[in-house]
PDB file of N, CA and C in Angstrom:
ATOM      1  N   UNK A   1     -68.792 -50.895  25.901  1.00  0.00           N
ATOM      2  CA  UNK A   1     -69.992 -50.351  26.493  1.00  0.00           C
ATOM      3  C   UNK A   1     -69.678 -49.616  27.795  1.00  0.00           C
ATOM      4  N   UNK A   2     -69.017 -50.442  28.335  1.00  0.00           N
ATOM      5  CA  UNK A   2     -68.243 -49.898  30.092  1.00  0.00           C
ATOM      6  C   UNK A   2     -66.929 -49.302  30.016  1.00  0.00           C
ATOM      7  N   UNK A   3     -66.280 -49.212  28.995  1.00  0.00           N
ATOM      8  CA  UNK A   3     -64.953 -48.487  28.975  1.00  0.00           C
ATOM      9  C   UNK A   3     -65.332 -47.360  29.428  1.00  0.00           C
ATOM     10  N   UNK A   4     -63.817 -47.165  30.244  1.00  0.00           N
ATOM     11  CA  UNK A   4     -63.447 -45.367  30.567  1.00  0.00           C
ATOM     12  C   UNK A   4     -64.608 -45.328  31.772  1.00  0.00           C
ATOM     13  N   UNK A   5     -65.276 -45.940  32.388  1.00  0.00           N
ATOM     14  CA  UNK A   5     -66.744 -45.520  32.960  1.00  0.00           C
ATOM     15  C   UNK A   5     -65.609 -45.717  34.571  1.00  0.00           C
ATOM     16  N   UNK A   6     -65.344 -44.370  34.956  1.00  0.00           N
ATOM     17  CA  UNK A   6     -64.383 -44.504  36.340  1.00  0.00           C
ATOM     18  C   UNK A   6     -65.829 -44.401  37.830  1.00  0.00           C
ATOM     19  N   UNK A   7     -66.984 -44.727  37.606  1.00  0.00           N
ATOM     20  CA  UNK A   7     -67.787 -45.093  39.294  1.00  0.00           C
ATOM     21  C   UNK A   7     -68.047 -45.945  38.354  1.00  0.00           C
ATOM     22  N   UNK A   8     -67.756 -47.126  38.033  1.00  0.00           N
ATOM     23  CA  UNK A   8     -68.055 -48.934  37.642  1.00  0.00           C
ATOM     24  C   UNK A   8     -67.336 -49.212  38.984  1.00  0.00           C
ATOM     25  N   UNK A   9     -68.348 -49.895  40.276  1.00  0.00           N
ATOM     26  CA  UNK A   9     -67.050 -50.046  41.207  1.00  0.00           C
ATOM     27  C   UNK A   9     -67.706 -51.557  41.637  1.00  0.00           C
ATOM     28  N   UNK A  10     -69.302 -52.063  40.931  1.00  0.00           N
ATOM     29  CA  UNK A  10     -68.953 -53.283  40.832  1.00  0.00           C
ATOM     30  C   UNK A  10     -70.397 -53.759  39.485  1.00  0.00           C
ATOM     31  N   UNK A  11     -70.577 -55.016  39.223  1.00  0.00           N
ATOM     32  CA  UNK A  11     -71.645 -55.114  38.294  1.00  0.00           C
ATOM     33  C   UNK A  11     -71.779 -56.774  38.556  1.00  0.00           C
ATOM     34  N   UNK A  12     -73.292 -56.757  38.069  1.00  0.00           N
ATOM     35  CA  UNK A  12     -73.446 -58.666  37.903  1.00  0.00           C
ATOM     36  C   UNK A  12     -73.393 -58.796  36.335  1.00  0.00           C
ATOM     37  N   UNK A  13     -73.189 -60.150  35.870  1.00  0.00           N
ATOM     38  CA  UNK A  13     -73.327 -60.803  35.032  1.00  0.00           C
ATOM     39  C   UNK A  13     -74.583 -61.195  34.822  1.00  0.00           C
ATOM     40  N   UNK A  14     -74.928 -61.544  33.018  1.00  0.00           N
ATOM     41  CA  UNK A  14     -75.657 -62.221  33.157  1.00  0.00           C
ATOM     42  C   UNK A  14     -75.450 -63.629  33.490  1.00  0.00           C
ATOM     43  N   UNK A  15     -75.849 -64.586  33.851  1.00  0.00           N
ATOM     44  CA  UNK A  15     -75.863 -66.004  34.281  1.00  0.00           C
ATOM     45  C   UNK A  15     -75.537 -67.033  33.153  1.00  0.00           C
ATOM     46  N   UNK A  16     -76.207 -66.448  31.756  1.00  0.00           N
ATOM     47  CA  UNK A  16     -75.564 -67.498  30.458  1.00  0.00           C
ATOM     48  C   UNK A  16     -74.492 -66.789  29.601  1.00  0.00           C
ATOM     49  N   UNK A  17     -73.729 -65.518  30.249  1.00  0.00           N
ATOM     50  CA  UNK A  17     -73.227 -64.729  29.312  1.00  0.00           C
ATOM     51  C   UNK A  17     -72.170 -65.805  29.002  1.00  0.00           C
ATOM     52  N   UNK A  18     -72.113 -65.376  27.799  1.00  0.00           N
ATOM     53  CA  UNK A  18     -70.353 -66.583  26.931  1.00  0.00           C
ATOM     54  C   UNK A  18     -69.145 -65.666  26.729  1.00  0.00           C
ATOM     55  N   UNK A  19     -69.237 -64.547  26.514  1.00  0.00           N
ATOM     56  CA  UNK A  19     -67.988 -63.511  26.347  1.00  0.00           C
ATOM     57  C   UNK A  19     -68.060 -62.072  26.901  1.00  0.00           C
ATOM     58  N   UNK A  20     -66.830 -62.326  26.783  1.00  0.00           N
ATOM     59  CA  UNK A  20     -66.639 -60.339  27.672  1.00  0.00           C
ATOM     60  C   UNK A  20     -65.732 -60.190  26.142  1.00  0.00           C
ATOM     61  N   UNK A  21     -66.410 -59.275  25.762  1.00  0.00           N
ATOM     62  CA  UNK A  21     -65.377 -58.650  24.447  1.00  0.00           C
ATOM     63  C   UNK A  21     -64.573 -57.498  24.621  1.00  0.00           C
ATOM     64  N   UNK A  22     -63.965 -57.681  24.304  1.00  0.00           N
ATOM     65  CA  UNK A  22     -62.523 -56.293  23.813  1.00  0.00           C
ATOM     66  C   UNK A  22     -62.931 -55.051  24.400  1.00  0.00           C
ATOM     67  N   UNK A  23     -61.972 -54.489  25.034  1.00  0.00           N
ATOM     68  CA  UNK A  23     -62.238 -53.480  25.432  1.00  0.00           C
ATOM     69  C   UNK A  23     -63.405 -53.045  26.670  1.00  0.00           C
ATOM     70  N   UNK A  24     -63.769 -53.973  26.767  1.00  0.00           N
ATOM     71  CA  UNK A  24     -65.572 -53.817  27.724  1.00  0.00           C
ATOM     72  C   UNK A  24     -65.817 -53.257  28.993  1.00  0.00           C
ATOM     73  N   UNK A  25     -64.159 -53.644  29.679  1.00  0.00           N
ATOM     74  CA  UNK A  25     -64.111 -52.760  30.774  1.00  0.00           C
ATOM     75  C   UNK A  25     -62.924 -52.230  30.918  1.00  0.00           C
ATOM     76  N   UNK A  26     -62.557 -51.961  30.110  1.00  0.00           N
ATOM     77  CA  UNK A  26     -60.828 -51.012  29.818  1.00  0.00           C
ATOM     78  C   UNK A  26     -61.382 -49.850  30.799  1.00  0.00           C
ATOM     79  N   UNK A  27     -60.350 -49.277  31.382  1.00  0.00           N
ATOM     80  CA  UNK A  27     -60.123 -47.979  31.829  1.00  0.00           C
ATOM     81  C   UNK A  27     -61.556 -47.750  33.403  1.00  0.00           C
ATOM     82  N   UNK A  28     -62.400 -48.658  33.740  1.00  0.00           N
ATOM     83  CA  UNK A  28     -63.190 -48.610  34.886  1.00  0.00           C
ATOM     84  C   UNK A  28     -62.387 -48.473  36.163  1.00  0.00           C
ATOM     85  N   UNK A  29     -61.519 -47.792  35.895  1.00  0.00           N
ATOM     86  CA  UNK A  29     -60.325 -47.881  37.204  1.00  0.00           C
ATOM     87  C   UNK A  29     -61.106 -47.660  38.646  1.00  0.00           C
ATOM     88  N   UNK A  30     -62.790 -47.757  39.122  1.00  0.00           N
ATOM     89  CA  UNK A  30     -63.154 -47.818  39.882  1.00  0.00           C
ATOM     90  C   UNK A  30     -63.734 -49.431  40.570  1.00  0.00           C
ATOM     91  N   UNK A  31     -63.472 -50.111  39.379  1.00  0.00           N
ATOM     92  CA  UNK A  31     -63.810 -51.703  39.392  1.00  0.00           C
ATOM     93  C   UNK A  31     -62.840 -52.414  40.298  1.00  0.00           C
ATOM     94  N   UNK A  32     -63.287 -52.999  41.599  1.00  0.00           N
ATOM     95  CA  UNK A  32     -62.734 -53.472  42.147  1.00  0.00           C
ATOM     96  C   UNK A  32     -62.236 -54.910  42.231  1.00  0.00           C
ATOM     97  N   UNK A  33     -63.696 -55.771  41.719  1.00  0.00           N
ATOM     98  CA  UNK A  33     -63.965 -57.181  41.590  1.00  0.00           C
ATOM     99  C   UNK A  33     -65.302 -57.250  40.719  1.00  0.00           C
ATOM    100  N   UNK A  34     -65.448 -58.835  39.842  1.00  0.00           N
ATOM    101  CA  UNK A  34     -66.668 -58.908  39.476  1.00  0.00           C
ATOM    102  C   UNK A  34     -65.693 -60.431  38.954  1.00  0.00           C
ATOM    103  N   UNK A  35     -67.489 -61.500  38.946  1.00  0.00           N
ATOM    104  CA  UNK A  35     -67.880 -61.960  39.158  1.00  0.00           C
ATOM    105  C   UNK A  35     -67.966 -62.894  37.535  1.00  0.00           C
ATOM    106  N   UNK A  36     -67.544 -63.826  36.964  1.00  0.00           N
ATOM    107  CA  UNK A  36     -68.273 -63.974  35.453  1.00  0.00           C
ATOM    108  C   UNK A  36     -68.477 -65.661  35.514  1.00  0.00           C
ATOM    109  N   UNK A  37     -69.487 -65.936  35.366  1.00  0.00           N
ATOM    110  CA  UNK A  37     -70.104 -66.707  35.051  1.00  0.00           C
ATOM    111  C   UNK A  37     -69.897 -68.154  34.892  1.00  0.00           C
ATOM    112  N   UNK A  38     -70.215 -68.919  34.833  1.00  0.00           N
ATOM    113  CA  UNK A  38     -69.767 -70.648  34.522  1.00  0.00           C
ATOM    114  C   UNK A  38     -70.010 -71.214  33.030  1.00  0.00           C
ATOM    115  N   UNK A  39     -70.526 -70.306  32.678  1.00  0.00           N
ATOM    116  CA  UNK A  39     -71.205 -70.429  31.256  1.00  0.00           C
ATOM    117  C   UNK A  39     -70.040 -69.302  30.078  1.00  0.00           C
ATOM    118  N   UNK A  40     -68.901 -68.759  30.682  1.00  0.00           N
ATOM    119  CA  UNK A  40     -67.995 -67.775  30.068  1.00  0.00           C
ATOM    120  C   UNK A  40     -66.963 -68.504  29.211  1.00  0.00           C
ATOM    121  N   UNK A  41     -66.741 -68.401  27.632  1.00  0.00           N
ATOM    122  CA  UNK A  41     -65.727 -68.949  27.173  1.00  0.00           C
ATOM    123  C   UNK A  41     -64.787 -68.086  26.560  1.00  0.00           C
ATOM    124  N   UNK A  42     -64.921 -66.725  26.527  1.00  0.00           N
ATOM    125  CA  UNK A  42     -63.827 -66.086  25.649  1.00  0.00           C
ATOM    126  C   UNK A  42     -63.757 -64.637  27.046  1.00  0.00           C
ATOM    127  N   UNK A  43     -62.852 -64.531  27.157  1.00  0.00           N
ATOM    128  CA  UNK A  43     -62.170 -62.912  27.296  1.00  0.00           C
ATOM    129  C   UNK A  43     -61.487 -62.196  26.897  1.00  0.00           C
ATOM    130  N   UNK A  44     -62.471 -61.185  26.226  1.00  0.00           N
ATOM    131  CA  UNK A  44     -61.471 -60.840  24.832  1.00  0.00           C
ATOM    132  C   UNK A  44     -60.724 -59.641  24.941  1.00  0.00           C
ATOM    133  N   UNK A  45     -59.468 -59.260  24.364  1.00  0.00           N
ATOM    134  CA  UNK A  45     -58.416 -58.717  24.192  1.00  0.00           C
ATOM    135  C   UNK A  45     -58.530 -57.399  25.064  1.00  0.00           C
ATOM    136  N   UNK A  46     -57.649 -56.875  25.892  1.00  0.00           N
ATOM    137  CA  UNK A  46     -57.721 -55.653  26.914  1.00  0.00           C
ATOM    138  C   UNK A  46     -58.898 -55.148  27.729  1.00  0.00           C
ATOM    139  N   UNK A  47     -60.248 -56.505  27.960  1.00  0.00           N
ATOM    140  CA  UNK A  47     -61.100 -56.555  28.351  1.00  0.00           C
ATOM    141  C   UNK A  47     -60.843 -55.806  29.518  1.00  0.00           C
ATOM    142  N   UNK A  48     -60.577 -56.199  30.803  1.00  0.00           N
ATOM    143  CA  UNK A  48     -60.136 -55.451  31.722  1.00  0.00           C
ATOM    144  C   UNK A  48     -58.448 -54.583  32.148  1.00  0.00           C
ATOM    145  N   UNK A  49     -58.065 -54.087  30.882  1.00  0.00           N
ATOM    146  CA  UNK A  49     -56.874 -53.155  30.887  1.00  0.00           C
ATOM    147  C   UNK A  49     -57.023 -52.085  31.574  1.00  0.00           C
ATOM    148  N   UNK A  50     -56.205 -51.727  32.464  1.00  0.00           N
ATOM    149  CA  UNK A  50     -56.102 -50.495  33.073  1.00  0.00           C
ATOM    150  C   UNK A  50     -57.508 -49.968  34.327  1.00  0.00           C
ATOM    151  N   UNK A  51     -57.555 -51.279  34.724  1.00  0.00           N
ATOM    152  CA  UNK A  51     -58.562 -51.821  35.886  1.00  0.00           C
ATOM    153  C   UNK A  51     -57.683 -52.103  37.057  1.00  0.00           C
ATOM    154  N   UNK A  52     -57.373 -50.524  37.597  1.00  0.00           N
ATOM    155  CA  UNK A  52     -56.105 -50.300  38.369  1.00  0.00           C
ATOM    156  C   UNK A  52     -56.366 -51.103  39.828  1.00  0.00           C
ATOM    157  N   UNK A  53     -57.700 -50.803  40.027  1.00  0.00           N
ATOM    158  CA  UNK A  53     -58.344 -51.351  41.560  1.00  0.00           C
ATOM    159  C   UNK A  53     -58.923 -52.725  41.509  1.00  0.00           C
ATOM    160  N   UNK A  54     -58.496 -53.371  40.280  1.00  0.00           N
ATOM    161  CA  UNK A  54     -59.273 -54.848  39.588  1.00  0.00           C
ATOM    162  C   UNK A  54     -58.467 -55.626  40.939  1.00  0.00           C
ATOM    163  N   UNK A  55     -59.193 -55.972  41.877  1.00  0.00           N
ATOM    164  CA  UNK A  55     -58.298 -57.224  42.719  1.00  0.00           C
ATOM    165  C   UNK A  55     -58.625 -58.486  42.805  1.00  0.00           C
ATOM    166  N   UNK A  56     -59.560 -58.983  41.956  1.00  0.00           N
ATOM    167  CA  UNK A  56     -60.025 -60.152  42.259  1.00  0.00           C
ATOM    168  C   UNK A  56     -61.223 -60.400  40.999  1.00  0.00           C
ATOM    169  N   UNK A  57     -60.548 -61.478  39.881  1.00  0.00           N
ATOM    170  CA  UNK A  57     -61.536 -61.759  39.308  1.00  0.00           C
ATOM    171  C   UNK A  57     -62.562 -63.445  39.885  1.00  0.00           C
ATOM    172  N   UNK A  58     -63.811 -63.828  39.822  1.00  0.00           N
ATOM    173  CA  UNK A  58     -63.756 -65.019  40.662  1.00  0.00           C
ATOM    174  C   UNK A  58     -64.698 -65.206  38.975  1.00  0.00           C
ATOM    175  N   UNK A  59     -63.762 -66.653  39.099  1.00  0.00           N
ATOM    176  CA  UNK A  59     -64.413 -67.546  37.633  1.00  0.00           C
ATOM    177  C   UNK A  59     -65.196 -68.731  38.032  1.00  0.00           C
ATOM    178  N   UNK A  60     -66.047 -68.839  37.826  1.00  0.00           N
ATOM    179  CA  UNK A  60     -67.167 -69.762  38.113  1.00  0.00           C
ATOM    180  C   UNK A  60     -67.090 -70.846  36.933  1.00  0.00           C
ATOM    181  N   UNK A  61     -66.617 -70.849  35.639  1.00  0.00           N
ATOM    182  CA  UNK A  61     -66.559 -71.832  34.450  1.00  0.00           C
ATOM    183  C   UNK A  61     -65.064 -73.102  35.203  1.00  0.00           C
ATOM    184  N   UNK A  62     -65.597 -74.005  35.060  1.00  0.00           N
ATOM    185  CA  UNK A  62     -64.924 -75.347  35.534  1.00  0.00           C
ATOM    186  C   UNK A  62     -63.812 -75.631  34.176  1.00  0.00           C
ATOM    187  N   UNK A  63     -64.189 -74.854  32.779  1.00  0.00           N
ATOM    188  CA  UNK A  63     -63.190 -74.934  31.786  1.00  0.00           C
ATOM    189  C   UNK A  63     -62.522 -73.754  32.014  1.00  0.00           C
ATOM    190  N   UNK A  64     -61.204 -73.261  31.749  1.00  0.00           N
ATOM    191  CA  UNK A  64     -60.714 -71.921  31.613  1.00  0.00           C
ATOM    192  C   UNK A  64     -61.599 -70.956  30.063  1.00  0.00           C
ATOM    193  N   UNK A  65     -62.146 -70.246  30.205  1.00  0.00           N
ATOM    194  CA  UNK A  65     -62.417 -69.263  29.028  1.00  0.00           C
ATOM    195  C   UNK A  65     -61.055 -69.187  28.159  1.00  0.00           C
ATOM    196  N   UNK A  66     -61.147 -69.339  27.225  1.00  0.00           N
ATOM    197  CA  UNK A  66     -59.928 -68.142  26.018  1.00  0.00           C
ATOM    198  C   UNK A  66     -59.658 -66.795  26.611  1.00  0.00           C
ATOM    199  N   UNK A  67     -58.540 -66.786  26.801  1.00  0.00           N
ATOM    200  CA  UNK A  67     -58.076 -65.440  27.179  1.00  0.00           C
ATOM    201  C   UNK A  67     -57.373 -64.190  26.134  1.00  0.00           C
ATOM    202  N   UNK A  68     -58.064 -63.141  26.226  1.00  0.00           N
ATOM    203  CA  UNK A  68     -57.237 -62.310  24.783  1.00  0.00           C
ATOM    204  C   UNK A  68     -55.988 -62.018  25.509  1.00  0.00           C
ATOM    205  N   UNK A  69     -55.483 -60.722  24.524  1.00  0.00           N
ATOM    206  CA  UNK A  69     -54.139 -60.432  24.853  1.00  0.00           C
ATOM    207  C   UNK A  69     -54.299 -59.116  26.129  1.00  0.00           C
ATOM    208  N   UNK A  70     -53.498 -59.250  26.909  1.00  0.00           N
ATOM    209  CA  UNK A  70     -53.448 -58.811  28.037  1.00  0.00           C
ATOM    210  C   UNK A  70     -54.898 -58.092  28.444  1.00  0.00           C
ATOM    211  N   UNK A  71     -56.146 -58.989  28.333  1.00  0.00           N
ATOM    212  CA  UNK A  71     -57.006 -59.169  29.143  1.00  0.00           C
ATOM    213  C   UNK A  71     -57.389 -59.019  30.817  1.00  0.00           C
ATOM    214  N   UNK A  72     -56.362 -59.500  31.377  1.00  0.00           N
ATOM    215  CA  UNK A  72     -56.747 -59.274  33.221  1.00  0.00           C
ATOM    216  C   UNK A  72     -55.423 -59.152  33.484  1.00  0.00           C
ATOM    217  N   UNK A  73     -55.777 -57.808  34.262  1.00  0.00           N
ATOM    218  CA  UNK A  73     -54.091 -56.999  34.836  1.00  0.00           C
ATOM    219  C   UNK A  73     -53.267 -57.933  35.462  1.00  0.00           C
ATOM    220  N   UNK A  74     -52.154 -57.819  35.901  1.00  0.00           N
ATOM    221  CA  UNK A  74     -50.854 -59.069  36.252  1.00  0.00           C
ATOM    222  C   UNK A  74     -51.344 -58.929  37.670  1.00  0.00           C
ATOM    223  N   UNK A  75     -51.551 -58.066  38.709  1.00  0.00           N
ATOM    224  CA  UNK A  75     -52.028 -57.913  40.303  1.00  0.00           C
ATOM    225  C   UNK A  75     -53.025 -58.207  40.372  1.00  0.00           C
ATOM    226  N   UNK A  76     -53.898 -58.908  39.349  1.00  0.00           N
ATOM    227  CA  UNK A  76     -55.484 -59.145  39.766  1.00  0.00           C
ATOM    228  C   UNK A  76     -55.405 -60.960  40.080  1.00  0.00           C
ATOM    229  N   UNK A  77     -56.088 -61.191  41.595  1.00  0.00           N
ATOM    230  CA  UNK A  77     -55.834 -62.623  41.904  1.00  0.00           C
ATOM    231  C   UNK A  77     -57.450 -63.125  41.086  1.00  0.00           C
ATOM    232  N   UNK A  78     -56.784 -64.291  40.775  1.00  0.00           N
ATOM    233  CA  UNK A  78     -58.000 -65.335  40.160  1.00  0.00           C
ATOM    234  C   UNK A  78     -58.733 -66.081  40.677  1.00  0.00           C
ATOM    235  N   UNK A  79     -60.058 -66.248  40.935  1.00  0.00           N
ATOM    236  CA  UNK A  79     -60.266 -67.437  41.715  1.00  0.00           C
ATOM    237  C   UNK A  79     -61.161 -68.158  41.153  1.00  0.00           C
ATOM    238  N   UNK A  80     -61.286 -69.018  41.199  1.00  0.00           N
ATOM    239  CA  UNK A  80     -61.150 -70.618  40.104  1.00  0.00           C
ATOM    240  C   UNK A  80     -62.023 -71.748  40.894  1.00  0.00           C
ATOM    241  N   UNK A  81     -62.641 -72.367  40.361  1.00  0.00           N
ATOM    242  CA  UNK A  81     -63.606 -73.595  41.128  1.00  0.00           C
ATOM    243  C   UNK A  81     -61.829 -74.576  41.112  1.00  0.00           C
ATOM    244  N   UNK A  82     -62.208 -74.762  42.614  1.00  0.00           N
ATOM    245  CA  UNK A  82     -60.755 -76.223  43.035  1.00  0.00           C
ATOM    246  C   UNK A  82     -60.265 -77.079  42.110  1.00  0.00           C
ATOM    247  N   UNK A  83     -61.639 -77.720  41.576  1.00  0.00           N
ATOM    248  CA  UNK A  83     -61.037 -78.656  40.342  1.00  0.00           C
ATOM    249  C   UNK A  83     -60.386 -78.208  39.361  1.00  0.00           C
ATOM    250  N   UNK A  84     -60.384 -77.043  39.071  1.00  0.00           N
ATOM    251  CA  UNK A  84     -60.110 -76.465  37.682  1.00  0.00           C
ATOM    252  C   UNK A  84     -58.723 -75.842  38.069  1.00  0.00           C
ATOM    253  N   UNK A  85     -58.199 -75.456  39.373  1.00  0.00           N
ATOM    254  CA  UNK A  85     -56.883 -74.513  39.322  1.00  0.00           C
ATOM    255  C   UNK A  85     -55.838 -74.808  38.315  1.00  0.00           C
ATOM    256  N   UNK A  86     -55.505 -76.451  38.137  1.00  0.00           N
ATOM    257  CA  UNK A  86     -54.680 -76.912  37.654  1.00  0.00           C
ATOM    258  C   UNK A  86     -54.840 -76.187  36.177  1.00  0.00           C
ATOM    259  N   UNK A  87     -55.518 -76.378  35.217  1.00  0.00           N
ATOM    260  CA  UNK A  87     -56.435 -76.485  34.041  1.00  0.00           C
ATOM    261  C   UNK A  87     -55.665 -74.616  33.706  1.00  0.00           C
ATOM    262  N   UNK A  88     -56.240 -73.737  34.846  1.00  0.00           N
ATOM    263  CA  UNK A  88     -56.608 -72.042  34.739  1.00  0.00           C
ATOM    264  C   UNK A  88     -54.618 -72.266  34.699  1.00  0.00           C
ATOM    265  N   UNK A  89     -53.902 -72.868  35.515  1.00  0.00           N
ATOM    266  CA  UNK A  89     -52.233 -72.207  35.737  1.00  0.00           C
ATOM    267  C   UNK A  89     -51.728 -72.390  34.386  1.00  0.00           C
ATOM    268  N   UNK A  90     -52.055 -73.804  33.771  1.00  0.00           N
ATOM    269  CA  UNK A  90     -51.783 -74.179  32.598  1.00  0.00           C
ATOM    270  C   UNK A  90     -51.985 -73.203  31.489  1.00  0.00           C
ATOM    271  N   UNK A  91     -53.184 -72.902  31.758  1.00  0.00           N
ATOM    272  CA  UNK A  91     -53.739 -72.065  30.058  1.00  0.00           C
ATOM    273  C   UNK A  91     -53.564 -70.994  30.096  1.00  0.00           C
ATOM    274  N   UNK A  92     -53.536 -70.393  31.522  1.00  0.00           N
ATOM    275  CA  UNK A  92     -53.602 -68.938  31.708  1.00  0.00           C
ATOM    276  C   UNK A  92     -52.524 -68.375  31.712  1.00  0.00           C
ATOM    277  N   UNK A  93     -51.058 -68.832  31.116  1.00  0.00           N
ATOM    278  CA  UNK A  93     -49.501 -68.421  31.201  1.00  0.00           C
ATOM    279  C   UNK A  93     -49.373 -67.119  31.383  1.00  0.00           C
ATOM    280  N   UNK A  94     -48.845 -67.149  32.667  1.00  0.00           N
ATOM    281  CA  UNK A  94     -47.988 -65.078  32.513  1.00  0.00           C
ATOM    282  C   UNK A  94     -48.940 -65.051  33.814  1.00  0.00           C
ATOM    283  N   UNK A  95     -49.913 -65.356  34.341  1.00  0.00           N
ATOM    284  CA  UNK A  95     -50.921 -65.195  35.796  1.00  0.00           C
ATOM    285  C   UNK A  95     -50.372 -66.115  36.683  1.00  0.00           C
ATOM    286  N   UNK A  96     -50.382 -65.836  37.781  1.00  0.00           N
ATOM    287  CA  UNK A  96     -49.433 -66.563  38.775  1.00  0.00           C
ATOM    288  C   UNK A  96     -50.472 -66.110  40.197  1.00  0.00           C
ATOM    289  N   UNK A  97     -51.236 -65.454  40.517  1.00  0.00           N
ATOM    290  CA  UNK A  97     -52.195 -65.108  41.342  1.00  0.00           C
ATOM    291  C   UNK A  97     -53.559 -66.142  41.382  1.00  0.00           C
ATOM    292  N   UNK A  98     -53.307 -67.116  41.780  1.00  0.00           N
ATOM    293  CA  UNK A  98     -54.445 -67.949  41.486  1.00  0.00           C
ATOM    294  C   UNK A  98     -54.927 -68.323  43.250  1.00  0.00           C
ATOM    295  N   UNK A  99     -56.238 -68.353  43.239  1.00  0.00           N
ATOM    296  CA  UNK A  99     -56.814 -68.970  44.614  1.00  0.00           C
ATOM    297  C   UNK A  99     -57.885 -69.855  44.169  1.00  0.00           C
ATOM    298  N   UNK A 100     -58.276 -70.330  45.081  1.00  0.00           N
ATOM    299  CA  UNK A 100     -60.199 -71.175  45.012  1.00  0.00           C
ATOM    300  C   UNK A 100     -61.247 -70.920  45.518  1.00  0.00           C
ATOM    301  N   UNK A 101     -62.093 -70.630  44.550  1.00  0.00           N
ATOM    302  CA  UNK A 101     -63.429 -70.782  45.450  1.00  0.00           C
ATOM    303  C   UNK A 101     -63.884 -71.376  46.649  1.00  0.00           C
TER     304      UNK A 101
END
């Protein structure tokens, strides 16, 4: 829906959304940060690919979501409710940028 869209430079969620699907914000290379939900279980495959200015995704879900295949760029830091960091380093293999809410 948001691919390729280069002034995406930020957006809300909805509050019960469950997935970001494939492709959804590929190529918004004006997206800086955003925000997804506590209620999020899948991020699906090259969701945010080539989200050059992506610096900061902040995850509000206390479970880690499913992550597709190279979904959130390698320079984008994560930030994670405290309890959960452990949980996100584990599942999230290959991301090494992790902070806390």
């Amino acid at each position: 829906v948001f691919a390729g869209c280069q002034n995406l430079d930020q957006i809300t969620l909805p509050p019960a959304l469950r997935t970001i699907s494939a492709d959804v914000f590929r190529s918004c290379s004006a997206l800086t940060s955003i925000s997804l939900p506590e209620t999020i279980i899948l991020i699906g495959n090259y969701s945010f690919e080539d989200c050059d200015q992506l610096a900061e995704i902040q995850c509000l879900a206390h479970r880690p979501p499913e992550l597709g295949r190279e979904a959130i760029p390698q320079q984008t830091w994560i930030k994670v409710p405290r309890s959960a960091r452990r949980n996100y380093k584990t599942q999230w293999v290959g991301h090494s940028k992790f902070t806390t809410l």
